[in-house]
PDB file of N, CA and C in Angstrom:
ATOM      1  N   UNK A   1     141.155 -50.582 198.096  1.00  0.00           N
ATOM      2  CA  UNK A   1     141.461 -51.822 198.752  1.00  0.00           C
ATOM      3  C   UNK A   1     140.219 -52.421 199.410  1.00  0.00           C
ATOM      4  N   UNK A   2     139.109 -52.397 198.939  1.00  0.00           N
ATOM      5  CA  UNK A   2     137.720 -52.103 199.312  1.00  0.00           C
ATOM      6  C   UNK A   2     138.062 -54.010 199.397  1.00  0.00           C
ATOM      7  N   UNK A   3     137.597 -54.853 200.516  1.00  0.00           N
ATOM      8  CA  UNK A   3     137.248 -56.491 200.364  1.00  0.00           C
ATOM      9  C   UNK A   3     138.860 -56.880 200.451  1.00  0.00           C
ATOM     10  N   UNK A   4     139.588 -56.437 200.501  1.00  0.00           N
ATOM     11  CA  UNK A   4     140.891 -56.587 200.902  1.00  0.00           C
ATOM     12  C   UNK A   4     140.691 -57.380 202.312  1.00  0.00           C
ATOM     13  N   UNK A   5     141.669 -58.923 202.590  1.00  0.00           N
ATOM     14  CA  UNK A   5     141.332 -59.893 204.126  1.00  0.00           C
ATOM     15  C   UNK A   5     142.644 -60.005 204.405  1.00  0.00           C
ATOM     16  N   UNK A   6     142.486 -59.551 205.726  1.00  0.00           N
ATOM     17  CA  UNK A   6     144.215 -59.759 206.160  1.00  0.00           C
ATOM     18  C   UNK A   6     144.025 -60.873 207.120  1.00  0.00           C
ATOM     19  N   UNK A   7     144.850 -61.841 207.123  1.00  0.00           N
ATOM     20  CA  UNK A   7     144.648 -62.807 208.376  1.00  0.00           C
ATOM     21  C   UNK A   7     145.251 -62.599 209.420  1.00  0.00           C
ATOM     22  N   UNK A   8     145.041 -62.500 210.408  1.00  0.00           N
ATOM     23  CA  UNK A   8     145.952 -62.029 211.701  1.00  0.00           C
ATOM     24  C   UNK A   8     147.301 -62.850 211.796  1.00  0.00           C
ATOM     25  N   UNK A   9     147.433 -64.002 211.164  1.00  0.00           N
ATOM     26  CA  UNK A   9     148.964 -64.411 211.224  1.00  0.00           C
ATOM     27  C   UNK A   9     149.841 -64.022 209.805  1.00  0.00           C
ATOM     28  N   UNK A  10     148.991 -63.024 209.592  1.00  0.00           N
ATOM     29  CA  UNK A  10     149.998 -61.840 207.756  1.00  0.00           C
ATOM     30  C   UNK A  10     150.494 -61.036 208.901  1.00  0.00           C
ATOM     31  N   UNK A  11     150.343 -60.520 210.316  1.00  0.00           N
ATOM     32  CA  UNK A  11     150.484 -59.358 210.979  1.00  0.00           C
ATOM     33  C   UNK A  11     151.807 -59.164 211.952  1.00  0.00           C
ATOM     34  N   UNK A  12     152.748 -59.363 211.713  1.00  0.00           N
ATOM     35  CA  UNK A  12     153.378 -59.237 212.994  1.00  0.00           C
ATOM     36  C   UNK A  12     153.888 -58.470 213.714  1.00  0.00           C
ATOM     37  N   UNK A  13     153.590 -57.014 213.241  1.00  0.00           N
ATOM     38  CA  UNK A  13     153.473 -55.499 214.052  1.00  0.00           C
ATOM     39  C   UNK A  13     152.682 -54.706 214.040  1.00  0.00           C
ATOM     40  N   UNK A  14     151.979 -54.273 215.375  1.00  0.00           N
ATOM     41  CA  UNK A  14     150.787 -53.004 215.108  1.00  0.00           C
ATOM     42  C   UNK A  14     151.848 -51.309 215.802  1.00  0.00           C
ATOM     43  N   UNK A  15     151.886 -50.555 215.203  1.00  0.00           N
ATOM     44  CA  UNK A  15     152.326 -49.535 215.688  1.00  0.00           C
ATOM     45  C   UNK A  15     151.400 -48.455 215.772  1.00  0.00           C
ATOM     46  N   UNK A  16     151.216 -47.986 217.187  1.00  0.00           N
ATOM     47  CA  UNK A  16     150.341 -46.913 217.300  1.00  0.00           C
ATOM     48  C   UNK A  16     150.936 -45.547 217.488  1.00  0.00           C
ATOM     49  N   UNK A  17     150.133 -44.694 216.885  1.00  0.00           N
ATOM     50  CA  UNK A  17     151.429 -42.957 217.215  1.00  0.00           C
ATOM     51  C   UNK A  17     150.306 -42.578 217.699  1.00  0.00           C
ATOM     52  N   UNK A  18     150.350 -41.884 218.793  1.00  0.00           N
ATOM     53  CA  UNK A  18     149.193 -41.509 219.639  1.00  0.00           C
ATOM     54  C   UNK A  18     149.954 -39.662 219.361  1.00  0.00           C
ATOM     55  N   UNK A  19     150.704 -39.139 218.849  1.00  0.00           N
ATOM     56  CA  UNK A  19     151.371 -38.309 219.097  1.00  0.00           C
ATOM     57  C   UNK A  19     151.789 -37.087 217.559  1.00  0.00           C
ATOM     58  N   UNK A  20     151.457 -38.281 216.718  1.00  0.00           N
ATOM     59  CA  UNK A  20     151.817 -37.618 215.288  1.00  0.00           C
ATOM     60  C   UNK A  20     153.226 -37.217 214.842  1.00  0.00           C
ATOM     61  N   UNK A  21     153.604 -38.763 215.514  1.00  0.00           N
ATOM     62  CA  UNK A  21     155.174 -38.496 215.123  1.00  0.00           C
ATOM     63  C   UNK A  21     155.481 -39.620 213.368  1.00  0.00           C
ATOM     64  N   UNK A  22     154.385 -40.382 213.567  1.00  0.00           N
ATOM     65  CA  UNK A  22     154.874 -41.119 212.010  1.00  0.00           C
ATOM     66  C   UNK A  22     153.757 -40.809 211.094  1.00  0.00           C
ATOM     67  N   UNK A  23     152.528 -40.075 211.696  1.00  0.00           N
ATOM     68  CA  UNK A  23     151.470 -39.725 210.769  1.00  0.00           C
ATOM     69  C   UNK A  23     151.114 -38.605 211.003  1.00  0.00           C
ATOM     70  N   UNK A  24     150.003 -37.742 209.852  1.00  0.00           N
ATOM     71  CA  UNK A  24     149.689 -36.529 210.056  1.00  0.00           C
ATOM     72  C   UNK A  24     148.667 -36.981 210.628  1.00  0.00           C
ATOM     73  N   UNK A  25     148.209 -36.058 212.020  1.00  0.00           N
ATOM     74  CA  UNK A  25     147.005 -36.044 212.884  1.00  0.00           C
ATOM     75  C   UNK A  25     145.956 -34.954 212.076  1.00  0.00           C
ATOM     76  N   UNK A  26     144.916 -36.032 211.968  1.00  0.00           N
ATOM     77  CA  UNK A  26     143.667 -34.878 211.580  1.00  0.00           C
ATOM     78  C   UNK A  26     142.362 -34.540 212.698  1.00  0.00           C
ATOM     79  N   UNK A  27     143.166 -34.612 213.695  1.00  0.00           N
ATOM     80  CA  UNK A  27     141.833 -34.610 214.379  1.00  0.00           C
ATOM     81  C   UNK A  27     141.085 -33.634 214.655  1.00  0.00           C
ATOM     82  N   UNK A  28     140.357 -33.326 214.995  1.00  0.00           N
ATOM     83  CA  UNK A  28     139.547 -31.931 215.465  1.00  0.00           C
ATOM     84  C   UNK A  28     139.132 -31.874 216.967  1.00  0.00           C
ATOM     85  N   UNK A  29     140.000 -31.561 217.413  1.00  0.00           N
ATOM     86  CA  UNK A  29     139.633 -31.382 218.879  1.00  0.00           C
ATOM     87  C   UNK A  29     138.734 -30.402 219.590  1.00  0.00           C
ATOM     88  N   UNK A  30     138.805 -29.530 219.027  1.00  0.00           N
ATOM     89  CA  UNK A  30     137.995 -28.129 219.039  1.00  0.00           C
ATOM     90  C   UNK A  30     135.915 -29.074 218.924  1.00  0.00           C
ATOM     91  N   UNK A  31     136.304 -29.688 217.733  1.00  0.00           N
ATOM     92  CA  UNK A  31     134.567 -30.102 217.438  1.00  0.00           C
ATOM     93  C   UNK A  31     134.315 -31.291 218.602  1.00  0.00           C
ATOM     94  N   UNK A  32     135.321 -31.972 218.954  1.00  0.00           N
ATOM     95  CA  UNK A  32     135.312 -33.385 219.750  1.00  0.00           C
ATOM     96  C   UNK A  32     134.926 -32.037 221.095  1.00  0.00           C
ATOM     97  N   UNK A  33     135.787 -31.266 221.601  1.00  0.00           N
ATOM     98  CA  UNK A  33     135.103 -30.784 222.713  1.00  0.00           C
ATOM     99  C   UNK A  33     133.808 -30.357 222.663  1.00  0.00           C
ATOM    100  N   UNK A  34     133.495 -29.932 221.210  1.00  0.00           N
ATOM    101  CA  UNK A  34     131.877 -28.855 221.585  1.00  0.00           C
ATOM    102  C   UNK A  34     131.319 -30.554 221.501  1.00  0.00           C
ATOM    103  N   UNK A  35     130.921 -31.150 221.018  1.00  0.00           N
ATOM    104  CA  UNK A  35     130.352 -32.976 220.941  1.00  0.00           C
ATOM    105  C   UNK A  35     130.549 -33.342 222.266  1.00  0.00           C
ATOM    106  N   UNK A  36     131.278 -33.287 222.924  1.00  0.00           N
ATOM    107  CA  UNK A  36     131.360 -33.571 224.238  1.00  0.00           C
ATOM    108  C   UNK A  36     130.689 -33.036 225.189  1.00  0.00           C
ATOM    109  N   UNK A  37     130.653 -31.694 224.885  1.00  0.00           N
ATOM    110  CA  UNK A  37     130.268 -30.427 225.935  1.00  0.00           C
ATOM    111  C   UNK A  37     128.659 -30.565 225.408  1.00  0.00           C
ATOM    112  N   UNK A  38     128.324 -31.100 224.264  1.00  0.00           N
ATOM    113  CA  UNK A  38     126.763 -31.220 224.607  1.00  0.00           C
ATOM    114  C   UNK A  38     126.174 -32.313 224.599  1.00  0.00           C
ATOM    115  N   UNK A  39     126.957 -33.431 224.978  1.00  0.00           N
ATOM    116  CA  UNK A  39     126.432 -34.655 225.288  1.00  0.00           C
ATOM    117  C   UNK A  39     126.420 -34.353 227.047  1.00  0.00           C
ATOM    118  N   UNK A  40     127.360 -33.622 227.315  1.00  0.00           N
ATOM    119  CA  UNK A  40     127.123 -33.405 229.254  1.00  0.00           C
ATOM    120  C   UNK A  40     126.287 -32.807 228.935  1.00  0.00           C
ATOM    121  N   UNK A  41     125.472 -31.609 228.440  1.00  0.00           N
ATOM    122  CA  UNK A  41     124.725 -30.598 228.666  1.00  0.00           C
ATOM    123  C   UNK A  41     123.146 -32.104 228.544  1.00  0.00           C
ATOM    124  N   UNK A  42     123.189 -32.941 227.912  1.00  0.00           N
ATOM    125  CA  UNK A  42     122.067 -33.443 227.534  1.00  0.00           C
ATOM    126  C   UNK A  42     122.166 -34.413 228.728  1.00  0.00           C
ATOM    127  N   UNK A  43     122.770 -35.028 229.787  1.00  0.00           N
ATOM    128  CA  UNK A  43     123.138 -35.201 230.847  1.00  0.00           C
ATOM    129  C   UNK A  43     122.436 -34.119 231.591  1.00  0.00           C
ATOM    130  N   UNK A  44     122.809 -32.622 231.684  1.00  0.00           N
ATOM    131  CA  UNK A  44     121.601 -32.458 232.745  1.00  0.00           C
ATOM    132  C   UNK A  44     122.986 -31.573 233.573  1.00  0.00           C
ATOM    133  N   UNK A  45     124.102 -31.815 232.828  1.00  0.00           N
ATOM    134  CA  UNK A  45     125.400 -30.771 233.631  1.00  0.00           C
ATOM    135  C   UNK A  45     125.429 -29.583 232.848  1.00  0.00           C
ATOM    136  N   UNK A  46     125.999 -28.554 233.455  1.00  0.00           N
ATOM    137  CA  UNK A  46     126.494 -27.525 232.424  1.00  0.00           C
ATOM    138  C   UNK A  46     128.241 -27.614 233.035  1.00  0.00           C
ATOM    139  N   UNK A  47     128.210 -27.371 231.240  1.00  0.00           N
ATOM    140  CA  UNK A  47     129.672 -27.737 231.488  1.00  0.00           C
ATOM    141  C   UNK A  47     130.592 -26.140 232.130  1.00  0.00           C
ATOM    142  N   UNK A  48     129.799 -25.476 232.539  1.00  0.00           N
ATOM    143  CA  UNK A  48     130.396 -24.086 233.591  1.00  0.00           C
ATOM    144  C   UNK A  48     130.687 -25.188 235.323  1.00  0.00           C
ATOM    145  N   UNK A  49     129.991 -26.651 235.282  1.00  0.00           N
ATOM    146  CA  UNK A  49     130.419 -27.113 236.516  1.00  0.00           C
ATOM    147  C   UNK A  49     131.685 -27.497 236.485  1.00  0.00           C
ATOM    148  N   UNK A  50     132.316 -27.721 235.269  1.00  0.00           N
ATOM    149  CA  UNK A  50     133.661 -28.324 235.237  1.00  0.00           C
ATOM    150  C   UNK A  50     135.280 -27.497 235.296  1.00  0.00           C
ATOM    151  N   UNK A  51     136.243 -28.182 236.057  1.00  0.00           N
ATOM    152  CA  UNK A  51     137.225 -27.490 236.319  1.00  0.00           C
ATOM    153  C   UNK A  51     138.571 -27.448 234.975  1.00  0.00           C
ATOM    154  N   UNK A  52     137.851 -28.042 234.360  1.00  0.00           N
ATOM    155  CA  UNK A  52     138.592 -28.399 232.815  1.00  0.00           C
ATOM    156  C   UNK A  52     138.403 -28.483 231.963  1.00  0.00           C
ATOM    157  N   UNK A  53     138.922 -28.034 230.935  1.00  0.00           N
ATOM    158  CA  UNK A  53     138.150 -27.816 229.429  1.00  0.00           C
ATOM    159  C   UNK A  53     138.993 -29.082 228.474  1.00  0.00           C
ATOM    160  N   UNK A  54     139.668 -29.856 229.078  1.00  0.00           N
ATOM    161  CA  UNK A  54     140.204 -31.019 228.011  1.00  0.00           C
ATOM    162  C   UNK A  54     139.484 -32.331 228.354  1.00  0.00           C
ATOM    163  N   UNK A  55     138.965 -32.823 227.239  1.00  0.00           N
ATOM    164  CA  UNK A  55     137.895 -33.634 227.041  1.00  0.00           C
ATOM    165  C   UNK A  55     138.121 -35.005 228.120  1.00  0.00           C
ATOM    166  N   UNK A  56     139.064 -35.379 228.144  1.00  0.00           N
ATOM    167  CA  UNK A  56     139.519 -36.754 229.037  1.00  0.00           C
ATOM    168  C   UNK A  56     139.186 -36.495 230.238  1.00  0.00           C
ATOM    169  N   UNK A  57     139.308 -35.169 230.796  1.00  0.00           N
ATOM    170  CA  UNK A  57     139.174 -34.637 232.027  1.00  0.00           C
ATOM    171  C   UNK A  57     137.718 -34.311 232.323  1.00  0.00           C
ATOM    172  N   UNK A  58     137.469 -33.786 231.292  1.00  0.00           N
ATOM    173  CA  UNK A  58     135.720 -33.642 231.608  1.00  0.00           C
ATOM    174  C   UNK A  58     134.818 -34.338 231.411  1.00  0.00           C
ATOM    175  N   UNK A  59     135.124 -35.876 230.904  1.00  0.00           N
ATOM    176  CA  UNK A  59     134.645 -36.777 230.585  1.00  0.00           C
ATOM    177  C   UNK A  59     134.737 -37.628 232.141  1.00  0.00           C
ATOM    178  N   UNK A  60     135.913 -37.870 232.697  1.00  0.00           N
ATOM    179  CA  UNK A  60     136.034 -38.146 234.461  1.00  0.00           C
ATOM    180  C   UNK A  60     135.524 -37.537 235.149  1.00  0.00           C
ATOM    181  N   UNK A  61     135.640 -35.842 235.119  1.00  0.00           N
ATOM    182  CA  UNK A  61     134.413 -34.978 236.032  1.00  0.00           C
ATOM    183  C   UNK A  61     133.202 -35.058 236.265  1.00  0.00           C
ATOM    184  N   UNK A  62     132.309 -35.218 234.731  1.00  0.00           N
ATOM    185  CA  UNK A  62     131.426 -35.610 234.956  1.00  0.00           C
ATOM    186  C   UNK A  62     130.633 -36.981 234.906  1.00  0.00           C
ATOM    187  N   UNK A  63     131.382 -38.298 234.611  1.00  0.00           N
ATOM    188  CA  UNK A  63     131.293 -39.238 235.883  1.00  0.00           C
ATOM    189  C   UNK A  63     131.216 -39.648 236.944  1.00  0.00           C
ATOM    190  N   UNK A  64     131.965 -38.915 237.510  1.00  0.00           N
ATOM    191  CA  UNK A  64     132.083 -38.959 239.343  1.00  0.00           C
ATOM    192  C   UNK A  64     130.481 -37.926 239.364  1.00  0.00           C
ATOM    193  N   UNK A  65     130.204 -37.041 238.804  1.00  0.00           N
ATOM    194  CA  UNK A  65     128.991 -36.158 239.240  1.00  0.00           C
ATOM    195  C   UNK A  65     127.921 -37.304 239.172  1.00  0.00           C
ATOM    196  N   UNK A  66     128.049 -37.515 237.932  1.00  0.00           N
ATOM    197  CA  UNK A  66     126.408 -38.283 237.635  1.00  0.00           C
ATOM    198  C   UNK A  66     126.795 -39.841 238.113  1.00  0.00           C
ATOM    199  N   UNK A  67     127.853 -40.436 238.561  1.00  0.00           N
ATOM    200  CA  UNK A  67     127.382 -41.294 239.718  1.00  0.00           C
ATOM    201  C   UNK A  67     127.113 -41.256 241.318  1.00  0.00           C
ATOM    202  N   UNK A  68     127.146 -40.109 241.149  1.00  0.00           N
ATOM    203  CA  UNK A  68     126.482 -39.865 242.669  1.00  0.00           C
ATOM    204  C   UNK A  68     124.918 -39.983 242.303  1.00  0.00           C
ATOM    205  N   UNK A  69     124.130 -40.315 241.436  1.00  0.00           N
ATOM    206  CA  UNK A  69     122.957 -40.057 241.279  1.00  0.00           C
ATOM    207  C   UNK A  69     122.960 -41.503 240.850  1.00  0.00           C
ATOM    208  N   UNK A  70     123.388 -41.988 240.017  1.00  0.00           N
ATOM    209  CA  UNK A  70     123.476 -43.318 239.378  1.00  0.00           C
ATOM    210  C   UNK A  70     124.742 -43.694 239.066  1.00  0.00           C
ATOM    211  N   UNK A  71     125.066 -44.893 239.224  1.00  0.00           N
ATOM    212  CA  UNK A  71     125.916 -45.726 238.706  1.00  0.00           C
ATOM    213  C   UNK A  71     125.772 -46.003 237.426  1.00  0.00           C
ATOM    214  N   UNK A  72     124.321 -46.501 236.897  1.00  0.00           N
ATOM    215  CA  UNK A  72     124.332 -47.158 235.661  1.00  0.00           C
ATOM    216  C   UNK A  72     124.172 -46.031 234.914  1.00  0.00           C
ATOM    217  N   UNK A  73     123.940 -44.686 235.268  1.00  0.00           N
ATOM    218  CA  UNK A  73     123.592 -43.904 233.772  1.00  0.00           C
ATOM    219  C   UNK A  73     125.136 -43.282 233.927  1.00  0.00           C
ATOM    220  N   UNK A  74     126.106 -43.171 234.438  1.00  0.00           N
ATOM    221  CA  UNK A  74     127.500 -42.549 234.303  1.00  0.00           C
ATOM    222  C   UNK A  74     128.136 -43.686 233.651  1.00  0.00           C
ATOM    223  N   UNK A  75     128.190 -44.557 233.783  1.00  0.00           N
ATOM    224  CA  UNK A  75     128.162 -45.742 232.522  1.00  0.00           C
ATOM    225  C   UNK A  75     127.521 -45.931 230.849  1.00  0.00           C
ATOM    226  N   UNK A  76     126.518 -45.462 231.066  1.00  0.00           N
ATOM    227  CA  UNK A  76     126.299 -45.332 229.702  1.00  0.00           C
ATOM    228  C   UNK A  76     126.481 -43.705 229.351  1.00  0.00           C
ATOM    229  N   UNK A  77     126.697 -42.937 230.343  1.00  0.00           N
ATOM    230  CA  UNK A  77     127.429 -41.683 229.741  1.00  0.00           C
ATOM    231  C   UNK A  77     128.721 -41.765 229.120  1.00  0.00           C
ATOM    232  N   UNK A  78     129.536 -42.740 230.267  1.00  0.00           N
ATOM    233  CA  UNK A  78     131.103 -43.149 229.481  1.00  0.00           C
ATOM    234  C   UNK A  78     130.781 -43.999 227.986  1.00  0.00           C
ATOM    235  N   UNK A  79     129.843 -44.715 228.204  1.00  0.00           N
ATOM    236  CA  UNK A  79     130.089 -45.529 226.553  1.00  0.00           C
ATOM    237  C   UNK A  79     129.556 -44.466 225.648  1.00  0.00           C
ATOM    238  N   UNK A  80     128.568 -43.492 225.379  1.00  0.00           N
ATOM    239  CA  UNK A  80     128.456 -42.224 225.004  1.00  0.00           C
ATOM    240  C   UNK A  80     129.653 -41.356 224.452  1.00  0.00           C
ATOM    241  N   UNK A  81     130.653 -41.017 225.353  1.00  0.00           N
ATOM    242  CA  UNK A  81     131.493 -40.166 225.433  1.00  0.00           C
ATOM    243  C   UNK A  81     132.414 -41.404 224.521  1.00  0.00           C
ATOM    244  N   UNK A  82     132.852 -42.146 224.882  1.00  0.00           N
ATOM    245  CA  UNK A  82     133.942 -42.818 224.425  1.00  0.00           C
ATOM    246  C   UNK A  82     133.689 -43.391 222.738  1.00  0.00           C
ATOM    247  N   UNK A  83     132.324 -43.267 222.507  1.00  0.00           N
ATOM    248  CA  UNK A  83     131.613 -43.559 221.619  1.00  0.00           C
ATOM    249  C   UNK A  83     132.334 -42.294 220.064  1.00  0.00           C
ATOM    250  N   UNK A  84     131.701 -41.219 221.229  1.00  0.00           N
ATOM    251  CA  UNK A  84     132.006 -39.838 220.525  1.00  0.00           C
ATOM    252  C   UNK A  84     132.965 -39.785 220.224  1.00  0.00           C
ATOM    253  N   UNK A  85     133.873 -40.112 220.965  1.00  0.00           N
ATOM    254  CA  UNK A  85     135.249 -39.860 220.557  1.00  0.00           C
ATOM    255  C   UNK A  85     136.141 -41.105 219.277  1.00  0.00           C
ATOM    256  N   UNK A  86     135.704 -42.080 219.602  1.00  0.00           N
ATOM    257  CA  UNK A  86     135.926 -43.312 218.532  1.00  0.00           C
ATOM    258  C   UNK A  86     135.677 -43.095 217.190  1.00  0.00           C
ATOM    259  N   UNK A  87     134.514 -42.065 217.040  1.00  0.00           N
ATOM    260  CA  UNK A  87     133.914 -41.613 216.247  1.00  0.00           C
ATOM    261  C   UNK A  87     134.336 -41.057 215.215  1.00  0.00           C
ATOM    262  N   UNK A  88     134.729 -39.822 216.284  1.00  0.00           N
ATOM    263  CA  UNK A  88     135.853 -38.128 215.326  1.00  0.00           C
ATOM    264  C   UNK A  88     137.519 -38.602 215.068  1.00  0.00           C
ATOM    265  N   UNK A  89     137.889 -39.692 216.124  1.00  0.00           N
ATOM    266  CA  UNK A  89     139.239 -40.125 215.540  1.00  0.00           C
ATOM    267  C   UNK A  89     139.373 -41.100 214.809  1.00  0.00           C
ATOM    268  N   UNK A  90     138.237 -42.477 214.267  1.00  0.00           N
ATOM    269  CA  UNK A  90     137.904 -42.928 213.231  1.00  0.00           C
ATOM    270  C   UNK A  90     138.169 -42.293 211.776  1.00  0.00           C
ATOM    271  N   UNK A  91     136.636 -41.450 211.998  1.00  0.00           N
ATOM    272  CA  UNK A  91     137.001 -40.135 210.834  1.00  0.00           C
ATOM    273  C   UNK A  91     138.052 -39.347 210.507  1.00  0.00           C
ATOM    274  N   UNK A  92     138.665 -39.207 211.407  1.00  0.00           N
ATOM    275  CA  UNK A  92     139.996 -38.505 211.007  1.00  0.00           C
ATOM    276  C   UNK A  92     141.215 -39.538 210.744  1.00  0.00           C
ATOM    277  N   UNK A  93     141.075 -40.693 211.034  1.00  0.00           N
ATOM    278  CA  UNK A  93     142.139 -41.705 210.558  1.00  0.00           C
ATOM    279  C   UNK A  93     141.824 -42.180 208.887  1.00  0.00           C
ATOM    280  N   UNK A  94     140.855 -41.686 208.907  1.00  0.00           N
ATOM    281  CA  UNK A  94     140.414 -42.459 207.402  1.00  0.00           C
ATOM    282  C   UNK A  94     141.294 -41.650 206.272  1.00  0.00           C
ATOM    283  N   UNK A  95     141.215 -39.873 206.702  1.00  0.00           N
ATOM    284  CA  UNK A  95     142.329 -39.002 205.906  1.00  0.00           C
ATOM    285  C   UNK A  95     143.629 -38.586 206.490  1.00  0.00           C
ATOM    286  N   UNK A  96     143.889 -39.661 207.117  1.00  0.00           N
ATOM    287  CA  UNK A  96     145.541 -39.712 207.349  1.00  0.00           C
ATOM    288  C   UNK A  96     146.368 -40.112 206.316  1.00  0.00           C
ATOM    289  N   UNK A  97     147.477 -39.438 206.782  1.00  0.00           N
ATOM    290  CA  UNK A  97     148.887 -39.761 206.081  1.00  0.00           C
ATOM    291  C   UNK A  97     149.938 -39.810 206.821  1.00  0.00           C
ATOM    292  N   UNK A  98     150.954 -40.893 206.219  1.00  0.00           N
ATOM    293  CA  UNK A  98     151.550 -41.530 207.163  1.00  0.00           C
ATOM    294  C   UNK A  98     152.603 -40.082 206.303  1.00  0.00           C
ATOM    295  N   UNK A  99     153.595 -39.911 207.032  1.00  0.00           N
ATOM    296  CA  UNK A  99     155.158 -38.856 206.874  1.00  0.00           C
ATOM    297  C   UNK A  99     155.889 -39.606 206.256  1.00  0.00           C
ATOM    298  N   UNK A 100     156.589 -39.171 205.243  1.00  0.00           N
ATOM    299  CA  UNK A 100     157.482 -39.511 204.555  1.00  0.00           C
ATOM    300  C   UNK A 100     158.746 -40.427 204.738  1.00  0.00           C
TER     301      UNK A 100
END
Protein backbone atom coordinates (compact mmCIF):
# COMPACT_ATOMS: atom_id res chain seq x y z
CA UNK A 1 0.00 0.00 0.00
CA UNK A 2 3.27 1.87 -0.44
CA UNK A 3 1.84 5.95 -1.84
CA UNK A 4 -1.52 4.99 -0.67
CA UNK A 5 -3.38 9.08 0.49
CA UNK A 6 -5.99 9.02 2.87
CA UNK A 7 -7.70 12.37 3.31
CA UNK A 8 -8.64 13.10 6.77
CA UNK A 9 -12.36 13.56 5.81
CA UNK A 10 -12.15 9.36 4.38
CA UNK A 11 -11.62 9.03 8.43
CA UNK A 12 -14.25 8.97 10.79
CA UNK A 13 -12.79 6.66 13.56
CA UNK A 14 -9.34 6.31 15.13
CA UNK A 15 -9.30 3.42 17.66
CA UNK A 16 -6.44 3.02 19.91
CA UNK A 17 -5.77 -0.43 22.03
CA UNK A 18 -3.19 0.58 24.33
CA UNK A 19 -3.82 -2.93 25.91
CA UNK A 20 -3.85 -5.67 23.14
CA UNK A 21 -7.26 -6.31 23.26
CA UNK A 22 -8.01 -5.88 19.27
CA UNK A 23 -4.31 -6.37 18.21
CA UNK A 24 -1.34 -8.54 18.83
CA UNK A 25 1.24 -6.41 20.90
CA UNK A 26 4.79 -6.79 19.69
CA UNK A 27 6.50 -4.82 21.80
CA UNK A 28 9.67 -5.44 23.57
CA UNK A 29 9.74 -4.05 26.74
CA UNK A 30 12.59 -5.85 28.15
CA UNK A 31 14.91 -3.96 25.11
CA UNK A 32 12.81 -0.49 25.58
CA UNK A 33 14.02 -0.80 29.32
CA UNK A 34 17.78 -1.70 28.66
CA UNK A 35 17.46 1.64 25.76
CA UNK A 36 16.22 3.50 28.45
CA UNK A 37 18.49 2.42 31.21
CA UNK A 38 21.37 3.58 28.97
CA UNK A 39 20.22 6.68 27.77
CA UNK A 40 20.02 7.61 31.88
CA UNK A 41 23.39 6.03 32.28
CA UNK A 42 24.64 8.55 29.36
CA UNK A 43 22.86 11.28 31.50
CA UNK A 44 25.36 10.78 34.14
CA UNK A 45 22.59 8.59 36.52
CA UNK A 46 22.98 5.08 37.34
CA UNK A 47 20.03 3.58 37.11
CA UNK A 48 20.85 1.67 40.84
CA UNK A 49 19.50 5.54 41.81
CA UNK A 50 16.07 4.59 40.80
CA UNK A 51 13.16 3.24 42.87
CA UNK A 52 11.62 1.55 39.75
CA UNK A 53 12.34 -0.55 37.09
CA UNK A 54 9.17 0.38 34.73
CA UNK A 55 10.19 2.68 32.14
CA UNK A 56 7.37 5.54 32.60
CA UNK A 57 8.50 5.66 36.10
CA UNK A 58 12.06 5.94 35.53
CA UNK A 59 11.75 8.16 32.89
CA UNK A 60 9.83 10.78 35.76
CA UNK A 61 12.59 9.81 38.32
CA UNK A 62 15.07 10.79 36.48
CA UNK A 63 13.65 14.10 35.43
CA UNK A 64 12.97 15.46 38.65
CA UNK A 65 16.95 14.40 39.31
CA UNK A 66 18.44 16.09 36.37
CA UNK A 67 16.25 19.15 36.83
CA UNK A 68 17.60 19.98 39.84
CA UNK A 69 20.75 20.66 37.84
CA UNK A 70 18.96 21.93 34.73
CA UNK A 71 15.76 22.51 33.47
CA UNK A 72 16.67 22.53 29.86
CA UNK A 73 18.74 19.31 29.74
CA UNK A 74 15.75 17.15 31.67
CA UNK A 75 13.85 18.38 28.72
CA UNK A 76 15.78 17.23 26.16
CA UNK A 77 16.28 14.06 28.24
CA UNK A 78 12.33 13.70 28.05
CA UNK A 79 12.33 14.30 24.19
CA UNK A 80 15.22 11.55 24.19
CA UNK A 81 13.32 9.11 26.21
CA UNK A 82 10.01 9.70 24.55
CA UNK A 83 11.88 9.60 21.33
CA UNK A 84 13.10 6.04 22.34
CA UNK A 85 10.14 4.89 23.03
CA UNK A 86 8.13 6.18 19.75
CA UNK A 87 10.72 4.39 18.25
CA UNK A 88 10.44 0.54 19.61
CA UNK A 89 6.52 0.94 19.50
CA UNK A 90 6.62 2.32 15.88
CA UNK A 91 8.66 -0.77 15.06
CA UNK A 92 6.62 -3.00 16.64
CA UNK A 93 3.34 -1.59 15.12
CA UNK A 94 4.67 -2.09 11.72
CA UNK A 95 4.41 -6.22 12.58
CA UNK A 96 1.16 -6.07 14.11
CA UNK A 97 -1.87 -7.93 13.71
CA UNK A 98 -5.05 -6.97 14.30
CA UNK A 99 -7.21 -10.47 16.13
CA UNK A 100 -9.54 -12.06 14.33
Amino acid sequence: MAGLRIKQSDINTIIFDFDGTLAQLNIDFQKMREVIAALILSYGISKDRLSSNFVLEMIDEVCAIISRRSIAEAREFLVDANTVIENIETDAAKNGELFK
